[in-house]
PDB file of N, CA and C in Angstrom:
ATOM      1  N   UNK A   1     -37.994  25.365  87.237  1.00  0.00           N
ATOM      2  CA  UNK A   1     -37.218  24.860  86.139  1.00  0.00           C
ATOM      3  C   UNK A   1     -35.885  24.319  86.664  1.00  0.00           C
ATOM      4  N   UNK A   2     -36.163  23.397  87.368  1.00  0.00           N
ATOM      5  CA  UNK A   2     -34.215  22.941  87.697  1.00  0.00           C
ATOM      6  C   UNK A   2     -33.460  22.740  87.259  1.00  0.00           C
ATOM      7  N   UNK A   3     -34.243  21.873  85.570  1.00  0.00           N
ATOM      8  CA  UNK A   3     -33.034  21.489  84.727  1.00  0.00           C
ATOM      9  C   UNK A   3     -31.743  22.874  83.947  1.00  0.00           C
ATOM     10  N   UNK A   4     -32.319  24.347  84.360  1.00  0.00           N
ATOM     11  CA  UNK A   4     -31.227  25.200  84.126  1.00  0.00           C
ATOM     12  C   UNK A   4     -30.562  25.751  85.744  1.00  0.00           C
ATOM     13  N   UNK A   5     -31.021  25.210  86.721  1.00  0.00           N
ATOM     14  CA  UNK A   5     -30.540  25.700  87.959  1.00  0.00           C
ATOM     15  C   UNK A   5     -28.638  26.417  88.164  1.00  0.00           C
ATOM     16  N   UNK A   6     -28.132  25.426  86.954  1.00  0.00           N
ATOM     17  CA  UNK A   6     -26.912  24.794  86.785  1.00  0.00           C
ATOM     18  C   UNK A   6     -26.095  26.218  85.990  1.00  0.00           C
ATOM     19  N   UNK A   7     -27.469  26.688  84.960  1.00  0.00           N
ATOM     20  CA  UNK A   7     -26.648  27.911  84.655  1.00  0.00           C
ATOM     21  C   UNK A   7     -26.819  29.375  85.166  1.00  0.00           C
ATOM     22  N   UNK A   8     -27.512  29.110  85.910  1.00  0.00           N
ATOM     23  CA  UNK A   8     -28.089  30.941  87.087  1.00  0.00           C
ATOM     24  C   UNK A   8     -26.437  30.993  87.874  1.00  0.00           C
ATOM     25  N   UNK A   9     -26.231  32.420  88.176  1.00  0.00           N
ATOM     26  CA  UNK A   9     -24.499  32.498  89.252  1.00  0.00           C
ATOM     27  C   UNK A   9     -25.416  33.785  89.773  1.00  0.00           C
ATOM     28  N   UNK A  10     -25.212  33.592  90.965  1.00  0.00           N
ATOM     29  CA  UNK A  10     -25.136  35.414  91.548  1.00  0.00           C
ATOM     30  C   UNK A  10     -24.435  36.258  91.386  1.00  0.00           C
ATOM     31  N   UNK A  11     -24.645  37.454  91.265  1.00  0.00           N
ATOM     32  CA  UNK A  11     -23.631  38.382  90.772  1.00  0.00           C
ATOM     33  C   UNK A  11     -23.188  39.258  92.352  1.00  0.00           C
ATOM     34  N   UNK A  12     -21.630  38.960  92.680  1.00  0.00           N
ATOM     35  CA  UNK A  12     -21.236  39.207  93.895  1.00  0.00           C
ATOM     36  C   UNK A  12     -20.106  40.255  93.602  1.00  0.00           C
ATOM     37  N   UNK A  13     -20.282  41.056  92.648  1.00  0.00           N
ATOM     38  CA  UNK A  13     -19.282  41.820  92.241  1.00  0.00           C
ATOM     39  C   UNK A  13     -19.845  43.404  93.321  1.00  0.00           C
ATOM     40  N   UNK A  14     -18.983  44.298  93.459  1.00  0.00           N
ATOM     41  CA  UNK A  14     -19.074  45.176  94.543  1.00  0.00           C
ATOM     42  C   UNK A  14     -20.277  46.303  93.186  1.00  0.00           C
ATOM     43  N   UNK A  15     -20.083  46.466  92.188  1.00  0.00           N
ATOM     44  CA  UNK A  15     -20.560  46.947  91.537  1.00  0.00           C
ATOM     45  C   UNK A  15     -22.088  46.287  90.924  1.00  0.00           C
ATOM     46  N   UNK A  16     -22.854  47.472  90.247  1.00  0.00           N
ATOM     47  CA  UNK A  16     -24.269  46.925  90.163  1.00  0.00           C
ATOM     48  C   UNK A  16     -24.269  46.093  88.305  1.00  0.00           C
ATOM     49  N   UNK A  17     -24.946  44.856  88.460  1.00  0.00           N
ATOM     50  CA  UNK A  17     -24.481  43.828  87.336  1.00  0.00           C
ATOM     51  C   UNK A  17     -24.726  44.926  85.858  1.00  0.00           C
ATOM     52  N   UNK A  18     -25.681  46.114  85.680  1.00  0.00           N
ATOM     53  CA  UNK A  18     -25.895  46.118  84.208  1.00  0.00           C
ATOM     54  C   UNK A  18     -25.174  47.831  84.693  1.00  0.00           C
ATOM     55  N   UNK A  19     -24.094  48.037  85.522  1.00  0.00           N
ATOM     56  CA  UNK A  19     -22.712  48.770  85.511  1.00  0.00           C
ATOM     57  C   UNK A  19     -21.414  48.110  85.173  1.00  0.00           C
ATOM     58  N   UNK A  20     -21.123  46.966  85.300  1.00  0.00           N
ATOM     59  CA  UNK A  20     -19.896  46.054  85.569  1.00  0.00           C
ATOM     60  C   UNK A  20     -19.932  45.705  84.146  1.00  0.00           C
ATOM     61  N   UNK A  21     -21.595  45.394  83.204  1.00  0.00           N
ATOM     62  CA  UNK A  21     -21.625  44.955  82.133  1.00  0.00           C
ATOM     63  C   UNK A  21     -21.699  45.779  80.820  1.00  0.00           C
ATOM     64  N   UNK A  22     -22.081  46.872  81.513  1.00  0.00           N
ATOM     65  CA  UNK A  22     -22.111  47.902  80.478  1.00  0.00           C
ATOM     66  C   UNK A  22     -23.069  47.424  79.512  1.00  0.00           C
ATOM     67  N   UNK A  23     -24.282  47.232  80.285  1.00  0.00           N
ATOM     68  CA  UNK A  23     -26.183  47.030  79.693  1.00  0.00           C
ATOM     69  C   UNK A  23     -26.546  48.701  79.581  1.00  0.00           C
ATOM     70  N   UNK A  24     -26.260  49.389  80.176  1.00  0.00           N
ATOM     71  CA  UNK A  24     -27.139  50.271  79.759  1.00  0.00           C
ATOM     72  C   UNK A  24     -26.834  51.239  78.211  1.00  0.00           C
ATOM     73  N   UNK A  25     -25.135  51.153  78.035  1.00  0.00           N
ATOM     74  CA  UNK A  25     -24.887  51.473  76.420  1.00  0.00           C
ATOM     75  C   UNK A  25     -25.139  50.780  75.471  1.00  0.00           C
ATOM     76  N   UNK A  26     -24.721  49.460  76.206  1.00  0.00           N
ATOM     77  CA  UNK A  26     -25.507  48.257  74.811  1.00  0.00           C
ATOM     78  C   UNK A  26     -27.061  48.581  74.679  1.00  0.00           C
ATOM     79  N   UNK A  27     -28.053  48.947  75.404  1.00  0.00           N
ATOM     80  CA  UNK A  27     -29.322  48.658  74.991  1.00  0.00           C
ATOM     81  C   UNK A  27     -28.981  49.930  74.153  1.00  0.00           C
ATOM     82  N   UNK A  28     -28.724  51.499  74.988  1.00  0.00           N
ATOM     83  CA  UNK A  28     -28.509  52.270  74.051  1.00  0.00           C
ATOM     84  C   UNK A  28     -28.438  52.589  72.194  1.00  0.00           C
ATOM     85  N   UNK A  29     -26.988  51.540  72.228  1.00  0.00           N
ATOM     86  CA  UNK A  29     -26.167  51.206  70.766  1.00  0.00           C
ATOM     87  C   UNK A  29     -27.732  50.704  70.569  1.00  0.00           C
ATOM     88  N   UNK A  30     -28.326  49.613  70.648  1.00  0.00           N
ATOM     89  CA  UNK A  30     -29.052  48.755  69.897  1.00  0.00           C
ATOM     90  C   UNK A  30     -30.457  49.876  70.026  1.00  0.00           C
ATOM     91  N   UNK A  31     -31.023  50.517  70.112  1.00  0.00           N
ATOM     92  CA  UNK A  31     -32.438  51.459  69.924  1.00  0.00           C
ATOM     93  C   UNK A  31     -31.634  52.701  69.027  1.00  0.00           C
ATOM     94  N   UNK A  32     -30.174  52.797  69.107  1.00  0.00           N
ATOM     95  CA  UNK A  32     -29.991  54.031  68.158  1.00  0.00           C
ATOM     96  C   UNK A  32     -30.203  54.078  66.439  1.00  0.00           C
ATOM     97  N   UNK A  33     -30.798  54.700  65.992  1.00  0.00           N
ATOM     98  CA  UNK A  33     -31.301  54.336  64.588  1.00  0.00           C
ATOM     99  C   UNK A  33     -30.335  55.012  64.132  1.00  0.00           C
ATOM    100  N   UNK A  34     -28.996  55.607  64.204  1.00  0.00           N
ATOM    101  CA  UNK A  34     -27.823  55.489  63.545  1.00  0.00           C
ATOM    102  C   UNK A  34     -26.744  54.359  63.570  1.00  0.00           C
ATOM    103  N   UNK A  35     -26.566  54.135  62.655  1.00  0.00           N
ATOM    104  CA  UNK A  35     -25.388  52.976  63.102  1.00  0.00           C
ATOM    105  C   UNK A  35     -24.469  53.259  61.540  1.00  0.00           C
ATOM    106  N   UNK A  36     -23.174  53.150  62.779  1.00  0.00           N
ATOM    107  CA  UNK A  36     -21.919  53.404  61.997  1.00  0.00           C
ATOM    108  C   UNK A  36     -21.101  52.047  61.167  1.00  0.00           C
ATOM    109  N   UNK A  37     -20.971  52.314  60.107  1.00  0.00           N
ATOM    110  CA  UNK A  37     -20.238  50.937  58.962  1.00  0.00           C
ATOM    111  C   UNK A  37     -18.790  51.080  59.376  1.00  0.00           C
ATOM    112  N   UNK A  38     -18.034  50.048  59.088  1.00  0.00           N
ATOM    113  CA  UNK A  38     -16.982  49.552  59.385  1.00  0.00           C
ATOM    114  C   UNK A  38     -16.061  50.550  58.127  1.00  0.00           C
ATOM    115  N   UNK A  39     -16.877  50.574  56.746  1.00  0.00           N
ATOM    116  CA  UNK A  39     -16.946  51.410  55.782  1.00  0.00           C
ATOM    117  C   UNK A  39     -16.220  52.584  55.867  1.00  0.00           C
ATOM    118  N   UNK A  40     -16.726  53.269  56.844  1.00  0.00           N
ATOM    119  CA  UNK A  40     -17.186  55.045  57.120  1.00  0.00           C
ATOM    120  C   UNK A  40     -18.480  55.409  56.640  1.00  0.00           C
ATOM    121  N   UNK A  41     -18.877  54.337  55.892  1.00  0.00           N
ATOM    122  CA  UNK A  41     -20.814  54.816  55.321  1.00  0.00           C
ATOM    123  C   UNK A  41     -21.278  54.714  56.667  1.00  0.00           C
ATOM    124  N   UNK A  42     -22.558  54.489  56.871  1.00  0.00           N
ATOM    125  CA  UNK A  42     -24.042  54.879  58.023  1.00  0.00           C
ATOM    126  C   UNK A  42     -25.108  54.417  57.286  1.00  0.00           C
ATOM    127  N   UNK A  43     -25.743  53.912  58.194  1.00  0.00           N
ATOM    128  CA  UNK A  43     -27.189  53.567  58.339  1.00  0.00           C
ATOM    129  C   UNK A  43     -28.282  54.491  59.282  1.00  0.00           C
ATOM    130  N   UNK A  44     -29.506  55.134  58.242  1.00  0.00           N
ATOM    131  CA  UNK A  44     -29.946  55.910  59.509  1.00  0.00           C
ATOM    132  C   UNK A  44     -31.172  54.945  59.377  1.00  0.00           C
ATOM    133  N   UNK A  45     -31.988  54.592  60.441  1.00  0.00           N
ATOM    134  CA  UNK A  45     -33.574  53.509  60.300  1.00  0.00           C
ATOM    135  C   UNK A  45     -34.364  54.091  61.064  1.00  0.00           C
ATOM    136  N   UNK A  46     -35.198  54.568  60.233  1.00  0.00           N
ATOM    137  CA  UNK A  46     -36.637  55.271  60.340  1.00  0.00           C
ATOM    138  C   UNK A  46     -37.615  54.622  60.233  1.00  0.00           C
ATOM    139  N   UNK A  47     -38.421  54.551  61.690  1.00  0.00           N
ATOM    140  CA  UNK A  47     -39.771  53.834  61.516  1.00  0.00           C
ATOM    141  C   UNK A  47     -40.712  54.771  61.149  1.00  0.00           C
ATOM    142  N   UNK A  48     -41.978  54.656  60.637  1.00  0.00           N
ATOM    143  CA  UNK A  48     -43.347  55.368  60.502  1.00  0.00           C
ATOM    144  C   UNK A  48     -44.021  54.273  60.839  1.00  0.00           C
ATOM    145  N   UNK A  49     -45.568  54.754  61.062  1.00  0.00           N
ATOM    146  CA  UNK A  49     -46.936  53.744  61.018  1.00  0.00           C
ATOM    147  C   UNK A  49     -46.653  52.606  59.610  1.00  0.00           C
ATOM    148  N   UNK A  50     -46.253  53.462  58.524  1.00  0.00           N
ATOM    149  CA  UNK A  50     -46.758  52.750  56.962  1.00  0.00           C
ATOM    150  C   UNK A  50     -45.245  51.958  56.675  1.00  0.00           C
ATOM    151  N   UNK A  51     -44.163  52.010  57.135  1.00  0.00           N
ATOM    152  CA  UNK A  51     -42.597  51.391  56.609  1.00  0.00           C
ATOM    153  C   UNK A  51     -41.864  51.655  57.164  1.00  0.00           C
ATOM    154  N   UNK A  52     -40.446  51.137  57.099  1.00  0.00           N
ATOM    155  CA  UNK A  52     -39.170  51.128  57.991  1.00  0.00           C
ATOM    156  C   UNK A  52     -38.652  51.321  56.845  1.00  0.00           C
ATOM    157  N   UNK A  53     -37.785  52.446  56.846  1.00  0.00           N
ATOM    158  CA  UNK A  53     -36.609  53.368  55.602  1.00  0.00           C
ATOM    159  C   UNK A  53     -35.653  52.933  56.325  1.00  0.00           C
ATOM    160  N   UNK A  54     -34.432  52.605  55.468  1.00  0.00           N
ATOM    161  CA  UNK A  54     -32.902  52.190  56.465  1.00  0.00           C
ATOM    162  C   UNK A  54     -32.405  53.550  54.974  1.00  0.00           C
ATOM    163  N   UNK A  55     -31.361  53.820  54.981  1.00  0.00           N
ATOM    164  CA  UNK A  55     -30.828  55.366  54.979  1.00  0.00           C
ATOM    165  C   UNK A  55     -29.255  54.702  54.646  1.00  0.00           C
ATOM    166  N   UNK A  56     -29.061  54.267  53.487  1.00  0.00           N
ATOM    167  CA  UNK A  56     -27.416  53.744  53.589  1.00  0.00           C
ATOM    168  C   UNK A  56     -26.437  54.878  52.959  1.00  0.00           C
ATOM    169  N   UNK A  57     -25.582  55.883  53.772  1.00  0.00           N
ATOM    170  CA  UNK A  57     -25.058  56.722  53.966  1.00  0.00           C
ATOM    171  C   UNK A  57     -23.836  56.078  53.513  1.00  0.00           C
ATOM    172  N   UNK A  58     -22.900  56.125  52.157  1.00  0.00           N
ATOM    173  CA  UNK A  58     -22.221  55.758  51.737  1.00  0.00           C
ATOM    174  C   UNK A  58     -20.807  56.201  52.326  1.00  0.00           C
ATOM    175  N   UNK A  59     -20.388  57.100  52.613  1.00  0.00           N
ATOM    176  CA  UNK A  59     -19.160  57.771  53.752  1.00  0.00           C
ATOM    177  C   UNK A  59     -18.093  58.305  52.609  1.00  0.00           C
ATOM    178  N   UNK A  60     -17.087  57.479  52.709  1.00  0.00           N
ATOM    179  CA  UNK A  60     -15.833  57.061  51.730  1.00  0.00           C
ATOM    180  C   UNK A  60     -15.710  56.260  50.977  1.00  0.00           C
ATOM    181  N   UNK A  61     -16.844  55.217  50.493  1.00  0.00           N
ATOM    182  CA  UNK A  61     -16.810  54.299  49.967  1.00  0.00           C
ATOM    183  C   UNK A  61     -17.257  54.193  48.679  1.00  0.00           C
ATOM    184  N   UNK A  62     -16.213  53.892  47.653  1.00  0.00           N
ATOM    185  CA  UNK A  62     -16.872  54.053  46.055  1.00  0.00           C
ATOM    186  C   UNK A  62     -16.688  52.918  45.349  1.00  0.00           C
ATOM    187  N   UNK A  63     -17.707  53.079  44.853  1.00  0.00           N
ATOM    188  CA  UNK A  63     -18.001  51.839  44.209  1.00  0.00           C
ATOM    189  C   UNK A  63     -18.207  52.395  42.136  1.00  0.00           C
ATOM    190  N   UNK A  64     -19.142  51.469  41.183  1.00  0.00           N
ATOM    191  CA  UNK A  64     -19.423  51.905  40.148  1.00  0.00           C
ATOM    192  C   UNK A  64     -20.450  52.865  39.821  1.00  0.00           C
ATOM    193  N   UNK A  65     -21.241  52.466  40.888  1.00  0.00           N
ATOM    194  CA  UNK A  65     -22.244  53.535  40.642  1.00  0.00           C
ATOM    195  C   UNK A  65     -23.133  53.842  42.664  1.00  0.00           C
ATOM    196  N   UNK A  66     -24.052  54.065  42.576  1.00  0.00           N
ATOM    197  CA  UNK A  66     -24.784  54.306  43.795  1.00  0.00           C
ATOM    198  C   UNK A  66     -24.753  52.768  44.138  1.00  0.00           C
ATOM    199  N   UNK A  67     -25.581  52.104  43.563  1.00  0.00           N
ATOM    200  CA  UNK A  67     -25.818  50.927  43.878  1.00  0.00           C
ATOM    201  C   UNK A  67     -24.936  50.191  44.757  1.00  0.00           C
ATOM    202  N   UNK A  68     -23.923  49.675  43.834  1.00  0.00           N
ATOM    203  CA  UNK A  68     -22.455  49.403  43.866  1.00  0.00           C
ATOM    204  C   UNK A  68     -22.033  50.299  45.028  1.00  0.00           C
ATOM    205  N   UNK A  69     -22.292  51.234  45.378  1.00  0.00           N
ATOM    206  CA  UNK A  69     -21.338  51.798  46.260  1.00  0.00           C
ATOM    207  C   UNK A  69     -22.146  51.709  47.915  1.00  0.00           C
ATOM    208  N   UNK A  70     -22.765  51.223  47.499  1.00  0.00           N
ATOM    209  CA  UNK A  70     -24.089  51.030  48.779  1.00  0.00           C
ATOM    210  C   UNK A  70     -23.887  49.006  49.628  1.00  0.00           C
ATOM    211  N   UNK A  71     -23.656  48.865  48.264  1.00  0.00           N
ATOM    212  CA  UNK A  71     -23.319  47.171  48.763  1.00  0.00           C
ATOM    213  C   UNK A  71     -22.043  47.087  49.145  1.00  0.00           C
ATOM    214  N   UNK A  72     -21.013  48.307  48.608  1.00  0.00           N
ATOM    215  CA  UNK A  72     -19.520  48.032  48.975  1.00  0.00           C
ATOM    216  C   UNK A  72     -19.678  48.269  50.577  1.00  0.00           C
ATOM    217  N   UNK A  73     -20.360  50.012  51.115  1.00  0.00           N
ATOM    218  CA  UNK A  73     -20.688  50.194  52.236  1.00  0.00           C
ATOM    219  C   UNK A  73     -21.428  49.048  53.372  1.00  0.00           C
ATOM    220  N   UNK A  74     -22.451  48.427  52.830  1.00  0.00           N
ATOM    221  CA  UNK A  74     -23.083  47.236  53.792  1.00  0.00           C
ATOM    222  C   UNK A  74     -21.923  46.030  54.310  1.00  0.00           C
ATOM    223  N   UNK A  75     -21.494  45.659  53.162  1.00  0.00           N
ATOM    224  CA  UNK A  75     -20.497  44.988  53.166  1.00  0.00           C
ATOM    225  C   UNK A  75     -19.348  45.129  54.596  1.00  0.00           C
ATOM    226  N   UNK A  76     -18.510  46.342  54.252  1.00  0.00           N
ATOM    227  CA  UNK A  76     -17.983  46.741  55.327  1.00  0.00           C
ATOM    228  C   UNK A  76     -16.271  47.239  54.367  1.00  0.00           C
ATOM    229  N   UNK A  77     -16.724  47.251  52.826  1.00  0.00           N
ATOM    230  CA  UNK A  77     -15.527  47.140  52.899  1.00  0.00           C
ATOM    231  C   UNK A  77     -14.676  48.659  52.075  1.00  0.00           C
ATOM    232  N   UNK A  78     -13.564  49.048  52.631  1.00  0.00           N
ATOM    233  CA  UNK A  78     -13.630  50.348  52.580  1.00  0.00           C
ATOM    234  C   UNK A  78     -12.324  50.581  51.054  1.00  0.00           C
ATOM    235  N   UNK A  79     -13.315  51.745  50.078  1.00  0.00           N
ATOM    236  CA  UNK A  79     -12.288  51.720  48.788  1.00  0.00           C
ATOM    237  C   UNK A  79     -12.542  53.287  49.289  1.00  0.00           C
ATOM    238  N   UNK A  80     -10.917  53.664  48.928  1.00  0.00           N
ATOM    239  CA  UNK A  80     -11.101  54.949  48.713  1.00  0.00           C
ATOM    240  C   UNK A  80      -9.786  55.160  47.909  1.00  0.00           C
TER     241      UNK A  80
END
């Protein structure tokens, strides 16, 4: 493929590339089926064979009702 030859670099850093880049917490963060809202709510995501459940853990965030307080949480935006 030459026509990307242009964007490959070697990595000549004294350290090993997915240490320097900090790949191995990012893949981490991204397989953890918790994830934290900007909120203080949470997301927990549960696979099974039959569905994927996402788990929206509302924190501090209030809204009018559940609903409402679930979209305030996705959102990111924090009422307390």
């Amino acid at each position: 493929m030459p026509d990307v030859t242009g964007l490959l670099h070697a990595h000549v850093d004294r350290h090993p590339l997915f240490e320097a880049l900090d790949v191995d917490e990012k893949i981490d963060a991204a397989i953890d089926p918790y994830v934290d809202l900007p909120s203080g709510g949470s997301l927990i995501i549960s696979e099974t064979p039959a569905l994927t459940a996402i788990d929206v853990n509302t924190g501090s965030t209030e809204g009018s009702g559940r609903e409402q307080s679930a979209v305030k949480a996705n959102e990111g935006e924090l009422y307390t």
